[in-house]
N, C-alpha and C. Protein backbone atom coordinates (compact mmCIF):
# COMPACT_ATOMS: atom_id res chain seq x y z
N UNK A 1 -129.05 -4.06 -31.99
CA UNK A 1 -129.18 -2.85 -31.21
C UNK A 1 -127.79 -2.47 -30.69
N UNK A 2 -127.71 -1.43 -30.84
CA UNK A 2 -126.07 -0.37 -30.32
C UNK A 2 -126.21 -0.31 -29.23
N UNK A 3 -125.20 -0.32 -28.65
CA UNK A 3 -124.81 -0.05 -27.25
C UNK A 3 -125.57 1.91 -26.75
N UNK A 4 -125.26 2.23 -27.70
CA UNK A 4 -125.83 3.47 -27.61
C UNK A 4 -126.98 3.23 -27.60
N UNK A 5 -127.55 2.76 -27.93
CA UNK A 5 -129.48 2.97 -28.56
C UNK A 5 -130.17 2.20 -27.09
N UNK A 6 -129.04 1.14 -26.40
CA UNK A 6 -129.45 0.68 -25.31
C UNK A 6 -129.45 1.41 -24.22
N UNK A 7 -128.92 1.96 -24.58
CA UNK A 7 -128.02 3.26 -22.53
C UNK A 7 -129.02 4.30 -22.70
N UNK A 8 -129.52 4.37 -23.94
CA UNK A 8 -130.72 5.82 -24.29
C UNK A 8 -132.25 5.37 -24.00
N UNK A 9 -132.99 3.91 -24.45
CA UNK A 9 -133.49 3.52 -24.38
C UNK A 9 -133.64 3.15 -22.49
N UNK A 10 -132.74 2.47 -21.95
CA UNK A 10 -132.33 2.05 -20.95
C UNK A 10 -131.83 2.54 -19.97
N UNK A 11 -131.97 3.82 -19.51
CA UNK A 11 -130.62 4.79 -18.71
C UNK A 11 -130.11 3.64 -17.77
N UNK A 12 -131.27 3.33 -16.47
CA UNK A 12 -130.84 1.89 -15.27
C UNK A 12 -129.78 0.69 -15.96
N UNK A 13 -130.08 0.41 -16.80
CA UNK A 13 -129.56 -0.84 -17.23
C UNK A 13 -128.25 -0.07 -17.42
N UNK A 14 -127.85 0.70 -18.22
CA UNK A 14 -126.44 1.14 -18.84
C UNK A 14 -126.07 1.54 -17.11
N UNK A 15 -126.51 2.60 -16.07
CA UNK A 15 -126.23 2.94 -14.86
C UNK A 15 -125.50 1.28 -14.29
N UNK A 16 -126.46 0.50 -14.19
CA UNK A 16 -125.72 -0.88 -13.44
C UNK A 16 -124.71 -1.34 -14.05
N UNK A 17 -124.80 -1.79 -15.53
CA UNK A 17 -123.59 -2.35 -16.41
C UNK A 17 -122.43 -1.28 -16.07
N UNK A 18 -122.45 -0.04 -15.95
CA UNK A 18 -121.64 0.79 -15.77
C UNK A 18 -120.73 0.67 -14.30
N UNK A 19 -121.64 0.26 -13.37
CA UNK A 19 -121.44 0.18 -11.82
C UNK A 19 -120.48 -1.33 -12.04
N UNK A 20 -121.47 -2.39 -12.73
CA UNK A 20 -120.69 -3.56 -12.16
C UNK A 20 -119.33 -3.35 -12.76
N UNK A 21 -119.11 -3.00 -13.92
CA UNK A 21 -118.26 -2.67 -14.77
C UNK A 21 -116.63 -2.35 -13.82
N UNK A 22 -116.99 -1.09 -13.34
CA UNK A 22 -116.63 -0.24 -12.15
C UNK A 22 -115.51 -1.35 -11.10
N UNK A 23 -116.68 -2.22 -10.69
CA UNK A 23 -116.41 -3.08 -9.30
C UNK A 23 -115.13 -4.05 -9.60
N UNK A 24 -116.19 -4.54 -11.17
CA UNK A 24 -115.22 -5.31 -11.30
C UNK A 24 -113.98 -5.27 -11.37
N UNK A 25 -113.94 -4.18 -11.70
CA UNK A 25 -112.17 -3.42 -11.92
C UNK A 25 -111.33 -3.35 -10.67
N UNK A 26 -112.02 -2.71 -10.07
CA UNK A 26 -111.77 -2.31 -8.71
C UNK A 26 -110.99 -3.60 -7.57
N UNK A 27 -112.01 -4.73 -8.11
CA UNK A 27 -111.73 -5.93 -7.04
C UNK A 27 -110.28 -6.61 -8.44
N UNK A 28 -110.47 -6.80 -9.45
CA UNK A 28 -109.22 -6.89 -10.10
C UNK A 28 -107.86 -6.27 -9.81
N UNK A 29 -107.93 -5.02 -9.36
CA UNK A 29 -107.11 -3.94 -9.55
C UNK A 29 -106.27 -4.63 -8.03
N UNK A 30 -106.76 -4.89 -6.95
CA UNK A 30 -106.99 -5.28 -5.48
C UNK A 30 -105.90 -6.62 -5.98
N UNK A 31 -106.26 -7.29 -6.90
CA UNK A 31 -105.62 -8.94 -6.15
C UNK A 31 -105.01 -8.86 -7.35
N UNK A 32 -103.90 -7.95 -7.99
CA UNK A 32 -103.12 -7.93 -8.65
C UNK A 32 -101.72 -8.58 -7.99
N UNK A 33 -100.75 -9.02 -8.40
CA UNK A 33 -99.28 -9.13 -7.70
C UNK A 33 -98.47 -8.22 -7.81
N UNK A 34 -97.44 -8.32 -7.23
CA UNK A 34 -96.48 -7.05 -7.53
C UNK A 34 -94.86 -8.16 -6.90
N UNK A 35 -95.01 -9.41 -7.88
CA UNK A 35 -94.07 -9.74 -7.78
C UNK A 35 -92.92 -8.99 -8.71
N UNK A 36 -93.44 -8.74 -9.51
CA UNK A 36 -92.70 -8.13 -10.54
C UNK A 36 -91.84 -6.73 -9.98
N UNK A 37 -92.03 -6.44 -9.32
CA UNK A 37 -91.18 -4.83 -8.79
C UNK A 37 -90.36 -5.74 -7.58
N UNK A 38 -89.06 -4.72 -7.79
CA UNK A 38 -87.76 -5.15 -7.12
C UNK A 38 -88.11 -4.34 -5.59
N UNK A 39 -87.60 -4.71 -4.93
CA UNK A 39 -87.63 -4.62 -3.52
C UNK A 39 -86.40 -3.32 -3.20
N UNK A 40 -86.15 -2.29 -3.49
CA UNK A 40 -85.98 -1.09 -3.07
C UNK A 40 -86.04 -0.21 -1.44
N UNK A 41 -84.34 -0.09 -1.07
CA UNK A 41 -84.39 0.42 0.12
C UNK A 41 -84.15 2.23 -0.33
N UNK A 42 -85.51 2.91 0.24
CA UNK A 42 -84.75 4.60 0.32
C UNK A 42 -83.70 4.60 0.64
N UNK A 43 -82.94 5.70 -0.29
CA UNK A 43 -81.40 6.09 0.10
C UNK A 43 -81.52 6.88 1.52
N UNK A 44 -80.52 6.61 1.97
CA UNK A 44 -80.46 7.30 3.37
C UNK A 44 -78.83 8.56 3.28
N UNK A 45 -79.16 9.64 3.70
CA UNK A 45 -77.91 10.44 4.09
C UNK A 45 -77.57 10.81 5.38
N UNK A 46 -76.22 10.46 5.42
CA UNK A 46 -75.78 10.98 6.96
C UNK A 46 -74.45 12.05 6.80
N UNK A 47 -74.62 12.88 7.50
CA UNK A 47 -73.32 14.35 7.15
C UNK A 47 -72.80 14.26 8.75
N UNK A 48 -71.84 14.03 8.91
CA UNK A 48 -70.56 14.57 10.27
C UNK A 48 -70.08 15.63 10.35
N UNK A 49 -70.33 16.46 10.74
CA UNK A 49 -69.54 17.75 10.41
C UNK A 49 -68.95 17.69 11.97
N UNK A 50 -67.75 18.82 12.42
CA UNK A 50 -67.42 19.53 13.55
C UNK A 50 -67.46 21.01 13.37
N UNK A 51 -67.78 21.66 14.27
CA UNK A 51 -68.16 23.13 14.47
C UNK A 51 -67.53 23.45 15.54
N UNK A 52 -66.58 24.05 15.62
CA UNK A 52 -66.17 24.21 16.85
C UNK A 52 -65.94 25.94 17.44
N UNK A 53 -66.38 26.13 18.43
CA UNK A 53 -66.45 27.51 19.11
C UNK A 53 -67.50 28.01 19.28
N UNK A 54 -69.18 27.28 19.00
CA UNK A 54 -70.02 27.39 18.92
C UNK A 54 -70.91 27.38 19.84
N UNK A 55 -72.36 27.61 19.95
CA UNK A 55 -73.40 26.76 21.17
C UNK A 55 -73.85 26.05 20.52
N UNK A 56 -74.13 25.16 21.10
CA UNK A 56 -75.23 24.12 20.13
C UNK A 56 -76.25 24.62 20.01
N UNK A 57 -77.20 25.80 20.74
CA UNK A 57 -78.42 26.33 19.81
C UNK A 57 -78.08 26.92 18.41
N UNK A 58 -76.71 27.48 18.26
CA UNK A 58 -76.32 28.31 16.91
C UNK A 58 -76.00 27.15 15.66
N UNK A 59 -75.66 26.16 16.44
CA UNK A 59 -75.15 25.16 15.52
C UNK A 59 -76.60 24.64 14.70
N UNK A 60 -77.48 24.67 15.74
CA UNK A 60 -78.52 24.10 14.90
C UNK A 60 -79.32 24.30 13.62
N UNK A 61 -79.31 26.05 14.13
CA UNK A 61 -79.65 26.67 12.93
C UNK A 61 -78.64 27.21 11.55
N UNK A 62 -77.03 27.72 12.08
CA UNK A 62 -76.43 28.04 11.16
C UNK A 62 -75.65 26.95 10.73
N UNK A 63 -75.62 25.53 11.22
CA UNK A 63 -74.73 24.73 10.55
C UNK A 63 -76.02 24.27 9.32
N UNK A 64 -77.31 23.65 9.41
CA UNK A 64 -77.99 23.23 8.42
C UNK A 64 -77.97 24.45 6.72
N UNK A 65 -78.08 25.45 7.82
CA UNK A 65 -77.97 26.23 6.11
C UNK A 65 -76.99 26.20 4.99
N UNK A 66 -75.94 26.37 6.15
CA UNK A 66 -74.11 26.50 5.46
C UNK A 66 -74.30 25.23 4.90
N UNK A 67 -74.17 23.58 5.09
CA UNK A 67 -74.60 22.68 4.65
C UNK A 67 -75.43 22.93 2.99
N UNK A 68 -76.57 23.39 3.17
CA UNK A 68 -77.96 23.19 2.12
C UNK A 68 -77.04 24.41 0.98
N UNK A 69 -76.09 25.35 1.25
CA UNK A 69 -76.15 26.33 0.37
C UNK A 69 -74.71 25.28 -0.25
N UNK A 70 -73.71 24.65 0.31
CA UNK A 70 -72.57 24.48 -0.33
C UNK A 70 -72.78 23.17 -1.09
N UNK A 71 -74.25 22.23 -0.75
CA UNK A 71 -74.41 21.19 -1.80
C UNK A 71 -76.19 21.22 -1.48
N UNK A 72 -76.63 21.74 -2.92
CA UNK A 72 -78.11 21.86 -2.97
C UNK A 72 -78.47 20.98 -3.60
N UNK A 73 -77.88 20.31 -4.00
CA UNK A 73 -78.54 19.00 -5.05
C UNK A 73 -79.30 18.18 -3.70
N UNK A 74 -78.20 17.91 -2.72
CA UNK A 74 -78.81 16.86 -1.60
C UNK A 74 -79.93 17.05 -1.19
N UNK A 75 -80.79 18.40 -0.92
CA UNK A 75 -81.47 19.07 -0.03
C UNK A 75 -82.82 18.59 -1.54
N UNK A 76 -83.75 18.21 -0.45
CA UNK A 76 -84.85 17.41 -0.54
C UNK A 76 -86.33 18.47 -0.85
């Protein structure tokens, strides 16, 4: 008997084999290792700029742009 002829014959039975099927994966998938992947720090960026003659409310907004337009690769 085919696997097919059983799941047709059987809908419940193929439904559970299908479920445990499922779980089992699921709890496999769970207690996998991950020794294998390297331990990776995000890059971090830090920019110094001086602005001078400014307020610091103007700085806030027109220094980030001037920044993002003269190197756009950085900008996230």
């Amino acid at each position: 008997m085919k696997l097919s002829e059983l799941s047709i014959k059987r809908p419940v039975l193929a439904i559970v084999f299908s479920l445990v099927l499922v779980l089992f994966g699921l709890f496999s998938y769970q207690s996998l290792s991950v020794r294998e992947y390297p331990n990776i720090d995000p890059p971090n960026v830090s920019v110094t700029t001086t602005y001078v003659a400014h307020l610091p409310k103007l700085s806030k907004v027109k220094l980030p742009r001037s920044l993002k337009m003269r190197s756009p690769e950085l900008v996230a």
